[in-house]
Structures are given as C-alpha cells and as structure tokens.
Protein backbone atom coordinates (compact mmCIF):
# COMPACT_ATOMS: atom_id res chain seq x y z
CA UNK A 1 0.00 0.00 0.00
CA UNK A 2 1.69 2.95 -0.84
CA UNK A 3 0.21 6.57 0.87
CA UNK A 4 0.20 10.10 -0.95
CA UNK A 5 -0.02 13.30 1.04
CA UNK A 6 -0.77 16.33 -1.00
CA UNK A 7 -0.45 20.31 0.42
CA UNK A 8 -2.40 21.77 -2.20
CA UNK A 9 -5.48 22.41 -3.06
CA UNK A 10 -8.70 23.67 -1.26
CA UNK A 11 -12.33 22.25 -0.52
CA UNK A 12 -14.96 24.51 -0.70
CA UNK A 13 -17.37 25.55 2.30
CA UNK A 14 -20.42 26.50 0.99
CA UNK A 15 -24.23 25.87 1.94
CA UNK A 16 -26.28 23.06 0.77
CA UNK A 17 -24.10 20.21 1.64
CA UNK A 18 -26.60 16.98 1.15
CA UNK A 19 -27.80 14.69 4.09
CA UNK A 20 -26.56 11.22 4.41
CA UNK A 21 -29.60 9.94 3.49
CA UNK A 22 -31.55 8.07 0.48
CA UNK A 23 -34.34 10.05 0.50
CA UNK A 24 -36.64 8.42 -2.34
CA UNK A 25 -36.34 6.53 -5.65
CA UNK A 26 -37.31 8.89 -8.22
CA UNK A 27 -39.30 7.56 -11.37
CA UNK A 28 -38.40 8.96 -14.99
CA UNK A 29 -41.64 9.41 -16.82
CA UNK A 30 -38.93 10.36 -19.93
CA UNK A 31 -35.49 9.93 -20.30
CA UNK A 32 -32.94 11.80 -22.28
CA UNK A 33 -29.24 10.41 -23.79
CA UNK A 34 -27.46 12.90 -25.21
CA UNK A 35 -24.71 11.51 -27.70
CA UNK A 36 -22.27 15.25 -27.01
CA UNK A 37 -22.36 13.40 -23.42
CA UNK A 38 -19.80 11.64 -24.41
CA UNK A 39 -16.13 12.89 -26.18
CA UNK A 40 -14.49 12.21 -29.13
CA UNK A 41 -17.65 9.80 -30.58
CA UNK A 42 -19.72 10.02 -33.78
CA UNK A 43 -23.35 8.82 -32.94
CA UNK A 44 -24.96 5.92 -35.75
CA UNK A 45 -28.89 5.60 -34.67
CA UNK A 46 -29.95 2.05 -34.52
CA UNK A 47 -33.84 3.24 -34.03
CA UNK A 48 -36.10 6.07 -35.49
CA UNK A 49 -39.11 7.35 -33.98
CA UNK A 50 -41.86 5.64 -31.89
CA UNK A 51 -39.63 2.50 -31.75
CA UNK A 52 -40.27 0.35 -28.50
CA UNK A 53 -37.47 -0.60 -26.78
CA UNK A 54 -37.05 -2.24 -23.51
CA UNK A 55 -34.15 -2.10 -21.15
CA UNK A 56 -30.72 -2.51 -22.35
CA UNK A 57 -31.72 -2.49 -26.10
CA UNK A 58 -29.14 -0.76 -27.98
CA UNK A 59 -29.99 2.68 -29.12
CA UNK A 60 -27.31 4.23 -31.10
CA UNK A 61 -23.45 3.55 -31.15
CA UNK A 62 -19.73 4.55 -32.56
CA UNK A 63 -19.38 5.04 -35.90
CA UNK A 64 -15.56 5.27 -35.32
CA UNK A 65 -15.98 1.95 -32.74
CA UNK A 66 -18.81 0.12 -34.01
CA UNK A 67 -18.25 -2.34 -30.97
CA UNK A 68 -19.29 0.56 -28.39
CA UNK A 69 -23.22 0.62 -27.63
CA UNK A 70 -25.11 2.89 -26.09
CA UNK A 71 -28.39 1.37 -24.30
CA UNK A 72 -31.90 2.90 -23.49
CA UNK A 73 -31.89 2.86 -19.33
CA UNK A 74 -35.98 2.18 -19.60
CA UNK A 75 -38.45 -0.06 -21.53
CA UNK A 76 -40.82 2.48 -24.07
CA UNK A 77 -41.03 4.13 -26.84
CA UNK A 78 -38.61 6.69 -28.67
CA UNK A 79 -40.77 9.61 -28.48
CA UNK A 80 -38.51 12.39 -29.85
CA UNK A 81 -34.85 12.60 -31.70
CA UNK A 82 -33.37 16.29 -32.44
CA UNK A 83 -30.62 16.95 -34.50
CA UNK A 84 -28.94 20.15 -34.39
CA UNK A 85 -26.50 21.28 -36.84
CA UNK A 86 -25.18 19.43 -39.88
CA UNK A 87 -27.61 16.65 -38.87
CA UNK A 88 -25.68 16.01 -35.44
CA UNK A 89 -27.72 14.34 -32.88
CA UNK A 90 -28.69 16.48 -29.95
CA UNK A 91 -30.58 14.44 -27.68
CA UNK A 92 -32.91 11.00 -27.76
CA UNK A 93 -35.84 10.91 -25.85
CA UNK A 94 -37.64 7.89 -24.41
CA UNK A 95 -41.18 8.29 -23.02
CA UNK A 96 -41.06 5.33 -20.01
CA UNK A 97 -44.04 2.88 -19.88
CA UNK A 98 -43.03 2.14 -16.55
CA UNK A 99 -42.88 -2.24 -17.41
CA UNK A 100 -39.22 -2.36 -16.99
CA UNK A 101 -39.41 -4.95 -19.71
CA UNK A 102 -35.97 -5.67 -20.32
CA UNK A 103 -33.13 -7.32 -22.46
CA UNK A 104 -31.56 -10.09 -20.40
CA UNK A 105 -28.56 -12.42 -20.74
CA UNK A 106 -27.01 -15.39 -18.90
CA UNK A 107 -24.72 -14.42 -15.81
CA UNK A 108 -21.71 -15.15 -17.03
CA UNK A 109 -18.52 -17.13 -14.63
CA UNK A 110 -16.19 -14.55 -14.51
CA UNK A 111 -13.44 -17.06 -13.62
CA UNK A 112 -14.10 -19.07 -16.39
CA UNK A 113 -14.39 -16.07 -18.97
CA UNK A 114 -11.96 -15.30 -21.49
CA UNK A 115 -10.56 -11.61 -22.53
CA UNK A 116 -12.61 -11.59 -25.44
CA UNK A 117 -15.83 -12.70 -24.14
CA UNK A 118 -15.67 -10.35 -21.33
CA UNK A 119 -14.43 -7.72 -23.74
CA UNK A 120 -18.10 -8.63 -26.17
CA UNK A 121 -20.16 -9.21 -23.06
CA UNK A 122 -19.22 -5.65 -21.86
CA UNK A 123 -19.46 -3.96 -25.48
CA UNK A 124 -22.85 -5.47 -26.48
CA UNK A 125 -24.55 -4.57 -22.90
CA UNK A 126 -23.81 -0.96 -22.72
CA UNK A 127 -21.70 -0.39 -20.30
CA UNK A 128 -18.57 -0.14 -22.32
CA UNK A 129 -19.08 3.74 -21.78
CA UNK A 130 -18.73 3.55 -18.21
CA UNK A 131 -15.09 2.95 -18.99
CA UNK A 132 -13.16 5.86 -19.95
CA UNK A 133 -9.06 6.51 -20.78
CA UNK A 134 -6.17 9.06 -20.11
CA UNK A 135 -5.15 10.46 -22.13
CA UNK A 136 -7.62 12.76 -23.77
CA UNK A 137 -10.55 11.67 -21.24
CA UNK A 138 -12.63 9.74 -23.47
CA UNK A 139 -14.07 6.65 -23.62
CA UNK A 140 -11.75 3.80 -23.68
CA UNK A 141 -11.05 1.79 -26.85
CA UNK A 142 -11.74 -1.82 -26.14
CA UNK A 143 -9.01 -2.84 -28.94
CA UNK A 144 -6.19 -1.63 -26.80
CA UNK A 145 -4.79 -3.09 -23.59
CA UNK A 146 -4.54 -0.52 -21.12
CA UNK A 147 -1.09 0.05 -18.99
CA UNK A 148 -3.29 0.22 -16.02
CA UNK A 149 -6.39 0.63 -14.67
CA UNK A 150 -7.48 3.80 -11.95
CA UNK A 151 -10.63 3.89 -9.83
CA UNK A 152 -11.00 6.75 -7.21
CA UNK A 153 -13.64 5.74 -3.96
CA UNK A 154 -12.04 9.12 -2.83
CA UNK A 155 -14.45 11.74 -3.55
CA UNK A 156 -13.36 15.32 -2.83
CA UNK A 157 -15.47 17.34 -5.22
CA UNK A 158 -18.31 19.95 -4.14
CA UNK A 159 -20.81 17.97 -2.52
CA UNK A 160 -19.69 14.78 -4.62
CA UNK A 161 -21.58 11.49 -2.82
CA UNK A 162 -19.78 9.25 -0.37
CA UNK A 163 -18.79 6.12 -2.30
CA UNK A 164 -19.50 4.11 0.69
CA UNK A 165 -23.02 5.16 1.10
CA UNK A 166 -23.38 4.53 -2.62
CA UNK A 167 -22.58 1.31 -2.69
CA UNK A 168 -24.46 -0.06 0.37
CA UNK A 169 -25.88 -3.50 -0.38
CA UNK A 170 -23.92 -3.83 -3.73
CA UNK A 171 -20.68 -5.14 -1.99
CA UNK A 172 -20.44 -8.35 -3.72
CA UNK A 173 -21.29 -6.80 -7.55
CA UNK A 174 -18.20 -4.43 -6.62
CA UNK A 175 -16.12 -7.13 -6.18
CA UNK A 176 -17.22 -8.48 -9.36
CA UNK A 177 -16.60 -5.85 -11.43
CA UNK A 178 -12.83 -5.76 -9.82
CA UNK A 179 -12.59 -8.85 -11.12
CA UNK A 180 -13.92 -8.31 -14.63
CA UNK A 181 -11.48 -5.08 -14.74
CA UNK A 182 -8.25 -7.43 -13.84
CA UNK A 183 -8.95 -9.70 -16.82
CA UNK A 184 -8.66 -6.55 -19.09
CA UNK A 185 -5.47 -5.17 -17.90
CA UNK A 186 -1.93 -7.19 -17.90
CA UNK A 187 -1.05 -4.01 -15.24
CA UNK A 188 -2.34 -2.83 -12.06
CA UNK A 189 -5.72 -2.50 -11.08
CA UNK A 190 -5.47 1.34 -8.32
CA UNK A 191 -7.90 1.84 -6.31
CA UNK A 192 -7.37 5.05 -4.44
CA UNK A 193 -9.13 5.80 -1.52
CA UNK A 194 -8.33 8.28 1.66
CA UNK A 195 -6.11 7.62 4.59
CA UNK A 196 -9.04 7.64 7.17
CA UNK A 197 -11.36 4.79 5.06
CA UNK A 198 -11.48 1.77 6.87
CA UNK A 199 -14.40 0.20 5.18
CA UNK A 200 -13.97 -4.05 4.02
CA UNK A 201 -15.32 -3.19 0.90
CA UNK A 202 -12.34 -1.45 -0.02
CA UNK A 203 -9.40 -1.87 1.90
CA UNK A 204 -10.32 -6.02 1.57
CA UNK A 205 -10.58 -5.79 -2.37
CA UNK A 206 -9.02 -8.24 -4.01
CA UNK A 207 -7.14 -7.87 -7.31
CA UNK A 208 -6.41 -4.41 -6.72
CA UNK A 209 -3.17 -2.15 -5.33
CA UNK A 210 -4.38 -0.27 -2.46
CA UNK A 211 -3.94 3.62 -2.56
CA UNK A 212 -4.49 6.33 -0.17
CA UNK A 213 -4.40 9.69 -0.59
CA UNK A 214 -4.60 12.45 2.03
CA UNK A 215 -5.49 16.30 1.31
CA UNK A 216 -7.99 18.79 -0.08
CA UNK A 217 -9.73 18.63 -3.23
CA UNK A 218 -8.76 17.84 -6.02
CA UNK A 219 -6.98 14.95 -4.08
CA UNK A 220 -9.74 12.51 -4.90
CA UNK A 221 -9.88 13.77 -8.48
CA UNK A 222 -8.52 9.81 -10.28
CA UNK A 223 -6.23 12.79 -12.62
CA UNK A 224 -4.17 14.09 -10.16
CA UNK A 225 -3.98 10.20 -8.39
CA UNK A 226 -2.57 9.08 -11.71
CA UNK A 227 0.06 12.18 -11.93
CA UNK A 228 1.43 10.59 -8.65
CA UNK A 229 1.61 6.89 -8.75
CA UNK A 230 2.66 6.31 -12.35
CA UNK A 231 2.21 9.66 -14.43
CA UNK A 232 1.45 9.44 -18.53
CA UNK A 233 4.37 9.57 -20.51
CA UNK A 234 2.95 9.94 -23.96
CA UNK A 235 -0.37 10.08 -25.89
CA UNK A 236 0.36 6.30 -26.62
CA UNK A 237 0.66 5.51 -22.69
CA UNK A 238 -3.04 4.75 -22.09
CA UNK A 239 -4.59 3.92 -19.09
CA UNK A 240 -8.23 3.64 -18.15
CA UNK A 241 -10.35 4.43 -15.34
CA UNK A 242 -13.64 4.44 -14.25
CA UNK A 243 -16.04 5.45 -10.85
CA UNK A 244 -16.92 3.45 -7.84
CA UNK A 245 -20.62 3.06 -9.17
CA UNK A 246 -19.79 2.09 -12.86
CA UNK A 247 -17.47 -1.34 -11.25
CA UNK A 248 -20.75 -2.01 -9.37
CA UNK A 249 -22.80 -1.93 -12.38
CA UNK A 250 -20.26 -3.97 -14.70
CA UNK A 251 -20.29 -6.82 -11.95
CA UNK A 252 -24.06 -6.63 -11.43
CA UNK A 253 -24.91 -7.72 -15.56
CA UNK A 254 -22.58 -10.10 -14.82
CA UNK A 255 -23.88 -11.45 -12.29
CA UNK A 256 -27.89 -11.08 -13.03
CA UNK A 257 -27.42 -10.60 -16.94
CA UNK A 258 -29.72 -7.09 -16.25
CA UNK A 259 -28.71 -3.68 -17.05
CA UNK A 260 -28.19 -2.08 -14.11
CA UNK A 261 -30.51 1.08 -15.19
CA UNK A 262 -30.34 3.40 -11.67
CA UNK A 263 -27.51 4.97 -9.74
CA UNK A 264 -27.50 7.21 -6.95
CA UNK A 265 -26.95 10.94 -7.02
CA UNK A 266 -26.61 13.93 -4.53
CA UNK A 267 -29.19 16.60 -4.89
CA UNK A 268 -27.26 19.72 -3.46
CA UNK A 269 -26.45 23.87 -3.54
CA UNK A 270 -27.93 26.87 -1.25
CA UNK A 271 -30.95 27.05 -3.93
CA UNK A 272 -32.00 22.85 -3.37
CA UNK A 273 -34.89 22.79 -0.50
CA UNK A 274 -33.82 19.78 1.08
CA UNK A 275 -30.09 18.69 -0.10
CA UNK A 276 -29.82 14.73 0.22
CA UNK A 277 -29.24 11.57 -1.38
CA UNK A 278 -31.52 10.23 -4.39
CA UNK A 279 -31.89 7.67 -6.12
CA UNK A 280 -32.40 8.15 -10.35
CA UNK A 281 -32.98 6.02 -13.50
CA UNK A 282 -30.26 7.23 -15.20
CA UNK A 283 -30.42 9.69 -18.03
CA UNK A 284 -33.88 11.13 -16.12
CA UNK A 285 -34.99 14.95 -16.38
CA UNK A 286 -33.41 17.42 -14.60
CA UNK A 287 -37.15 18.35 -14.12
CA UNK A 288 -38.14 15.00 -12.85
CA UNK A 289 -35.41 14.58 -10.08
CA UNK A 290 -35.81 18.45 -9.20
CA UNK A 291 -39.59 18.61 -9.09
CA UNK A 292 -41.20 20.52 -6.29
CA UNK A 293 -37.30 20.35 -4.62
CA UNK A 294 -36.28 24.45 -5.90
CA UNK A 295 -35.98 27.82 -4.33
CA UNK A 296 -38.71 29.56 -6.31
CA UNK A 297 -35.57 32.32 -6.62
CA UNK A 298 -33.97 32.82 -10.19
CA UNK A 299 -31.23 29.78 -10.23
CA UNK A 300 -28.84 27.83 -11.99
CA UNK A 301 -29.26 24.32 -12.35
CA UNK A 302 -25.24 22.21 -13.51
CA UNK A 303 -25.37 18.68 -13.74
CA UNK A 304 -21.77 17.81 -12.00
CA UNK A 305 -20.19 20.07 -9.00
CA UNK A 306 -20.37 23.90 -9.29
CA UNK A 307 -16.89 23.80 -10.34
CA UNK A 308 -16.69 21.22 -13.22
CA UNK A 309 -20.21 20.82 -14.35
CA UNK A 310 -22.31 22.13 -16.55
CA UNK A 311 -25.38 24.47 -16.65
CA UNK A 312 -28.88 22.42 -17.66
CA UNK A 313 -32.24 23.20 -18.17
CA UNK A 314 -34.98 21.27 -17.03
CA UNK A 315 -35.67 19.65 -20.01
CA UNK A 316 -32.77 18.22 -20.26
CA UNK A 317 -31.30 14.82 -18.83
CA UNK A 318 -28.21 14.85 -16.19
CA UNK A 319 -25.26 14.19 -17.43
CA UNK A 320 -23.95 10.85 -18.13
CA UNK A 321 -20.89 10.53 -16.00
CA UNK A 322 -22.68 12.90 -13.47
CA UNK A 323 -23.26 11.51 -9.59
CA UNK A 324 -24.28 14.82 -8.29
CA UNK A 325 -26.64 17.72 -9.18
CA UNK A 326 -26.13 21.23 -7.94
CA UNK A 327 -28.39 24.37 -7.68
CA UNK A 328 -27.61 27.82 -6.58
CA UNK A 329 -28.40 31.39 -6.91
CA UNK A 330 -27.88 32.93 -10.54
CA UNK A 331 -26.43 36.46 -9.99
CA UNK A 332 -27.09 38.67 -12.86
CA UNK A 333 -26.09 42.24 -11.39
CA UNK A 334 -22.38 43.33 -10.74
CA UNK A 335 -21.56 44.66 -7.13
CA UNK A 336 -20.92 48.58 -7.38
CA UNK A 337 -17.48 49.40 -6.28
CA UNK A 338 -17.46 45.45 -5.10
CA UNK A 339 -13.55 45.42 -4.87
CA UNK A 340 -13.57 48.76 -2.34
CA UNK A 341 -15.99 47.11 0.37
CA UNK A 342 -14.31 44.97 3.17
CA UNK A 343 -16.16 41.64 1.94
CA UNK A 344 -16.84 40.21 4.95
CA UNK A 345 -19.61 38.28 3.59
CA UNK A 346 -17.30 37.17 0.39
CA UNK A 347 -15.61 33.71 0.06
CA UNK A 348 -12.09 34.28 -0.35
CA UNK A 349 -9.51 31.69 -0.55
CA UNK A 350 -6.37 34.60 -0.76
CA UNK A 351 -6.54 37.50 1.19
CA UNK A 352 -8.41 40.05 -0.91
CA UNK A 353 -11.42 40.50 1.47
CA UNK A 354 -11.33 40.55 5.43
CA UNK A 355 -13.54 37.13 5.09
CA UNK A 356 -10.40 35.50 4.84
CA UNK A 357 -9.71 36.46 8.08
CA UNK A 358 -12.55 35.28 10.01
CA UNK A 359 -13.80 31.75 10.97
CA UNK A 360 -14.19 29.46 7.88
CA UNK A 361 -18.06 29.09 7.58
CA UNK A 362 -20.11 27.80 4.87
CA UNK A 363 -20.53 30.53 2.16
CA UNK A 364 -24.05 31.05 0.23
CA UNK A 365 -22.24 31.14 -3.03
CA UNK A 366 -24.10 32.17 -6.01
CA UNK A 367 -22.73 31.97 -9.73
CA UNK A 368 -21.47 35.83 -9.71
CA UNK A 369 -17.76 36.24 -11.06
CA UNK A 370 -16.94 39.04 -8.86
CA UNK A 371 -14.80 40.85 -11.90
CA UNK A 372 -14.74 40.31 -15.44
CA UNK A 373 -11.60 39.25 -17.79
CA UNK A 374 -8.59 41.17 -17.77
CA UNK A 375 -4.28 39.37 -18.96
CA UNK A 376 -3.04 36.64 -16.91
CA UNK A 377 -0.97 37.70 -14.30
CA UNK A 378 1.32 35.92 -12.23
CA UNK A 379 0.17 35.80 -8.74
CA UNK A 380 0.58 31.45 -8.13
CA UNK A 381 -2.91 31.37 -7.25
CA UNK A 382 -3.27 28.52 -10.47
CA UNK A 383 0.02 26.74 -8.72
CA UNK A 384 -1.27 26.98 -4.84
CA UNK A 385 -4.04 25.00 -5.78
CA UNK A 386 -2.89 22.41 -8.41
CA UNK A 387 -1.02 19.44 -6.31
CA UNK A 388 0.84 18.43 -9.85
CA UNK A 389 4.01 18.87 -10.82
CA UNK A 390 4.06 20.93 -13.95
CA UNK A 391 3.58 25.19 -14.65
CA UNK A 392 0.04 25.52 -15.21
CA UNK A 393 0.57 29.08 -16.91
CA UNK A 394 3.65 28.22 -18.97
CA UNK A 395 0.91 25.36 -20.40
CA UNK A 396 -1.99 27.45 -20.73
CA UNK A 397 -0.26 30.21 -22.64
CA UNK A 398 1.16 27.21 -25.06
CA UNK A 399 -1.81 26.23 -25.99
CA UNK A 400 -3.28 29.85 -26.85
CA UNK A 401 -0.32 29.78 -28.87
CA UNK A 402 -1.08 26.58 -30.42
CA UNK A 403 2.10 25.21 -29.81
CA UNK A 404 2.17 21.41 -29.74
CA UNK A 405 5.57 20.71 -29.27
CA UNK A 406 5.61 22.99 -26.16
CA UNK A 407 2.00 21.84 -24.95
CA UNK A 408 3.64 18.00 -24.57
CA UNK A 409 6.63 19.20 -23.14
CA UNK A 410 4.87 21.14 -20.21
CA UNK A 411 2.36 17.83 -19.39
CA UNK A 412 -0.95 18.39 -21.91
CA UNK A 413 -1.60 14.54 -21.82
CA UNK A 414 -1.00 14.54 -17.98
CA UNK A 415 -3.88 16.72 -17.89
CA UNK A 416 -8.32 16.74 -18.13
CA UNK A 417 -9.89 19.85 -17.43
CA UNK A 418 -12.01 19.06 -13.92
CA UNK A 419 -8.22 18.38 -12.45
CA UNK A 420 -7.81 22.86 -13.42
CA UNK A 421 -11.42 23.43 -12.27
CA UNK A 422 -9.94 24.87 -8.83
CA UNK A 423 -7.64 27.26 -11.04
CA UNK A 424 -10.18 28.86 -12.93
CA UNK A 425 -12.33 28.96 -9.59
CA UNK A 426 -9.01 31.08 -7.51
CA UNK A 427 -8.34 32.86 -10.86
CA UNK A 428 -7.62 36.49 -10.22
CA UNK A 429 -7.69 36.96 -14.20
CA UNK A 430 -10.96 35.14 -14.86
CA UNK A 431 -9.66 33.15 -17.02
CA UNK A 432 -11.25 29.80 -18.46
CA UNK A 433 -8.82 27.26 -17.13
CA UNK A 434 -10.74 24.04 -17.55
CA UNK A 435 -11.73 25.35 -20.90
CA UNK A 436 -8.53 26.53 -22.44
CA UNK A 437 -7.41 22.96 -21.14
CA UNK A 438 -9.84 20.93 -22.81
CA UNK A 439 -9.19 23.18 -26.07
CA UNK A 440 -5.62 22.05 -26.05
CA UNK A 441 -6.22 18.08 -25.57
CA UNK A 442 -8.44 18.78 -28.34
CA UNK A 443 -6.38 20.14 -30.66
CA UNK A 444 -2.86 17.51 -29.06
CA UNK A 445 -5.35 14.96 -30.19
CA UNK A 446 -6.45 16.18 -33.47
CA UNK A 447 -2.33 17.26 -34.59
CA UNK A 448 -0.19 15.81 -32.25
C-alpha cells in the first residue's frame, strides 16, 4: 500500500451540503441520452421514432468503434430525436411505460471467462461507456490493452456522494466488477481511496493495489492520483479508469445478466430545499429529479459540481458521468465598487477581502464572477491549488499559442480539465482554465 499526502489544493465551504440519506427513488416518466455526453464519438442511430425498446436495447453507437453501444436505461417508446446542426444528434428521448421490460442475458462465470468474451459481453450490454481513458478523457477503446487501470472511492469534489453510502448492499457486484477489470489489464488495477477509510469493501478488495491519498480537493480527483503513482508519458501511454458506481454496475450484468438502469446521485447547492441523497434512472430529467425540490428564486441548475459541471435546463437529462446535481443562486447584477468594500460576507480563498480572516463558515455562493476578464498575471494562485508537478501558466499560454511541441513538453496529456477546475475557480484573471485545457487536448489529439 503505498500513501500520498498532498499540500495543495482547497475544498470549498459553501451551503447546501446533502444529508446522508436516500431520501426516495425517483421515477423517470422520460429519459434523455445525449450523444455530445460523451467525447471524441460520432453517434450511428440504430432506431427512429416511436420505436419500442425495452431495457438494455441498444440505441445508437460509434461510428468510429462500431463495438461501443449505447443502451436505453428504460423499456418504451422513442418519443422524440433532435438533431442540431449538420444533422448532429442532440438528444434522444424515451417516453417510459413504466414495465421495466428488459433485455436479459445469462450471468456469465467470470473465472471461467476469457478476454474476449468479457471484452463482447461488456461492449454489447452498454456499459462499455462507463469505462473511460487518459489520455484525452474519453471513452476507452476496447481494442487496446490498457497500462493500467485507476478507480478513485475518494471523492473530494463539491458535494460529490460518499462512495460508501453509494454502494451499500452492492458489496459483492463491486467485487465483481474488480474482477472483470483485472482480466482486461496485464497491469495494475489502483484503487485510491483516503487515509481515514477503513471500510472491508475497499481496503479487503481483491485484485487491486491499495492507494491512499490524504489532502484537499482535487486529491480525490482519479487525474491528479494518476500524476502521482505512475504519471502518462505519452499520448500512446493509455490507461483507463472508471467510478466506484460504474465497477458495481459492470459486476451486477454479470452477475444477473440485467442492465443495471439506476444509480444514486446527490441533490445539493444553497438554492436545493432539502439537499440529500436520491436515487435516479439514469439519463432522467433534470425536471423530474428536481420537481417541487427548488428555491422559487432565479437559479442555476449544472449537472456535475459547481466547479466542473455544466449548466442544464430542465428539459434536459443529467449528465452521463454525473453523480451529483447542484443548484444555486444565478447572480445577474455586478456589485458597485465590489472590490472597495471589506467583503466580509465574500468567500475568499487569498486575502483580498477581510472574510479571509474570520472563521471558515459555509458561504451562500451564487454563480457571480466578482470581476470580469482582464491578462493573466502571475500571482501562483493557479500553482497553490494544483497538487501536480508541472507550470500551469507556462501550459496554458502554449496552448493559446497553439504550440504542440511545447503543450507535450509542459504535461498536456497529464492533464483533463475538472483536475484545473480549482484554477479557474481562484483565478484572479478570470480566465477559463478548464476550458482553455480541454481546447488544447483537443487540438494535441487532433495534430499531435
């Protein structure tokens, strides 16, 4: 077991922090799977409108990996398919008959399973997507053997749900998957968790290389993990990883031959009426899990954690790789004079405002910038909070530049942009961290 202690960083202390409780099961009269969920993928429909399908039937897949499926999470009809520009498909949406009809296999002997049939048995199912790589973030190619495998039951995010609590009752299907995962990798299987869990479930894992990792967010973040026990060396070094809920669900088909169509989420933020634990089909409304659970008060609704997630509307679905769902005050007016008043109200992680000075208590924070865009200047705020070893601003201004050559040199394959959320969060500049971040792995991907 090897342990990781990181000084940098910060966790957040705002309101709305969810209670450690599963408050309800919350039924998806619709559901929503949005192909731009998912990077670096060119959506082929396999079904046109008012098809029925039932559970697990395949729905559309990878025109550049025709092996990788994407399943319907409910058993109904496909009510609705938008395309946006240049024919690109927005969004699929499946009206739920509520039967739960579904498409069922055998369980399959993992033991007893080859490479291949585990490899097929994972493709055809669905949950292929569940597995995604480094570098570039996307979702793992089944054709290559990864040089490991990373799984993070350390969550650190804003809000983000306790993997423990998640996985209550689904002990032995987490095992499973652990074993599934080993047969796909000739490397190490991490799984990184903090230095205070003491849970069987993980520190009695089998198959796996215990990990623990002590310090603020974005500790738990599987990015950062990777930078420290075996960093990527190249855009050819691949290794995958993949959530504590998505191992669960892998060894649950195999075990029942049913795709496993709910997870559990955190409903959370200053502007949620009761934060807490639910549980979702996945790919349900934002409208359905929020419903009658708002501040009637103008808000913003991002699937993911207010600092890596992204803004929704209520008719659309969360987020595929989302766990959590957070709501808080939209701030449309700028502060007059904002930077000449004492702040003692203000969150401040330097020392601008005298809030810095005073007892740490959680912060109402709404989605206000407090400033607007102005050059980058060079105060190591980006650095204080980035436990990596590389110059965040030395790679950010290579990729404005569009310099590839540089861009590898300082780390750009090292990197995914919810590892920089925290930078553009601390920013004195404003600047777009996460954004400029993915621009670059775009663009090392597309030339490099």
């Amino acid at each position: 077991m090897a342990n990781f202690y990181l000084k940098k960083g910060h966790n957040l202390k705002i309101t709305g922090e969810p209670t450690k409780v599963l408050s309800t099961t919350i039924a998806a009269d619709k559901v929503y799977l949005h192909p731009k969920d998912f990077k670096g993928i060119k959506p082929k429909l396999m079904v046109k409108q008012d098809d029925a399908v039932s559970v697990g039937s395949p729905i559309f897949y990878d025109k550049l990996n025709p092996d990788v499926k994407f399943v319907s999470p409910v058993s109904g009809v496909v009510s609705d398919i938008q395309f946006g520009d240049r024919r690109a498909i927005e969004r699929i949406v499946i009206t739920n008959d509520g039967s739960g009809k579904s498409v069922s296999s055998k369980s399959i002997n993992i033991e007893n399973s080859s490479k291949a049939d585990l490899l097929k048995c994972l493709s055809e199912s669905g949950l292929w997507p569940n597995i995604r790589q480094r570098p570039f973030s996307k979702i793992a190619n089944p054709n290559q053997t990864p040089r490991d495998i990373f799984i993070s039951v350390n969550t650190t995010a804003p809000f983000a749900p306790e993997s423990l609590f998640i996985l209550d009752g689904r002990e032995e299907h987490f095992q499973s998957g652990l074993d599934v995962l080993a047969k796909l990798t000739s490397g190490i299987i991490h799984l990184n968790m903090s230095e205070s869990e003491t849970s069987p479930i993980f520190v009695n894992a089998k198959n796996v290389q215990h990990n623990k990792f002590t310090g603020e967010h974005p500790s738990g973040n599987v990015g950062i993990q990777i930078h420290h026990i075996a960093p990527i060396a190249s855009k050819d070094d691949i290794v995958w990883y993949l959530d504590a809920q998505s191992v669960a669900d892998i060894g649950e088909f195999l075990n029942t031959g049913l795709y496993p169509s709910h997870k559990i989420i955190t409903l959370c933020g200053s502007s949620v009426l009761e934060p807490t634990y639910v549980k979702i089909t996945k790919g349900a409304s934002i409208g359905d899990i929020l419903f009658e659970k708002l501040n009637p008060d103008k808000t913003r609704i991002i699937s993911g954690d207010v600092l890596s997630g992204e803004s929704r509307s209520l008719s659309q679905g969360i987020r595929f790789y989302d766990e959590t769902i957070s709501v808080i005050p939209e701030c449309t007016e700028r502060e007059f004079l904002g930077w000449a008043l004492p702040g003692l109200s203000k969150y401040s992680v330097s020392r601008t405002f005298l809030s810095a000075l005073l007892p740490k208590k959680p912060t109402n924070l709404n989605t206000s910038m407090n400033g607007s865009h102005r050059a980058i200047i060079s105060f190591g705020r980006w650095e204080s909070v980035l436990p990596m070893d590389i110059l965040p601003e030395f790679l950010i201004k290579s990729i404005l530049a569009n310099d590839i050559e540089e861009m590898e040199k300082l780390g750009i394959y090292e990197c995914a942009e919810e590892d920089f959320a925290l930078c553009s969060f601390v920013c004195q500049s404003k600047i777009d961290v996460s954004g400029i971040i993915r621009s670059g792995l775009l663009l090392a991907e597309k030339e490099g």
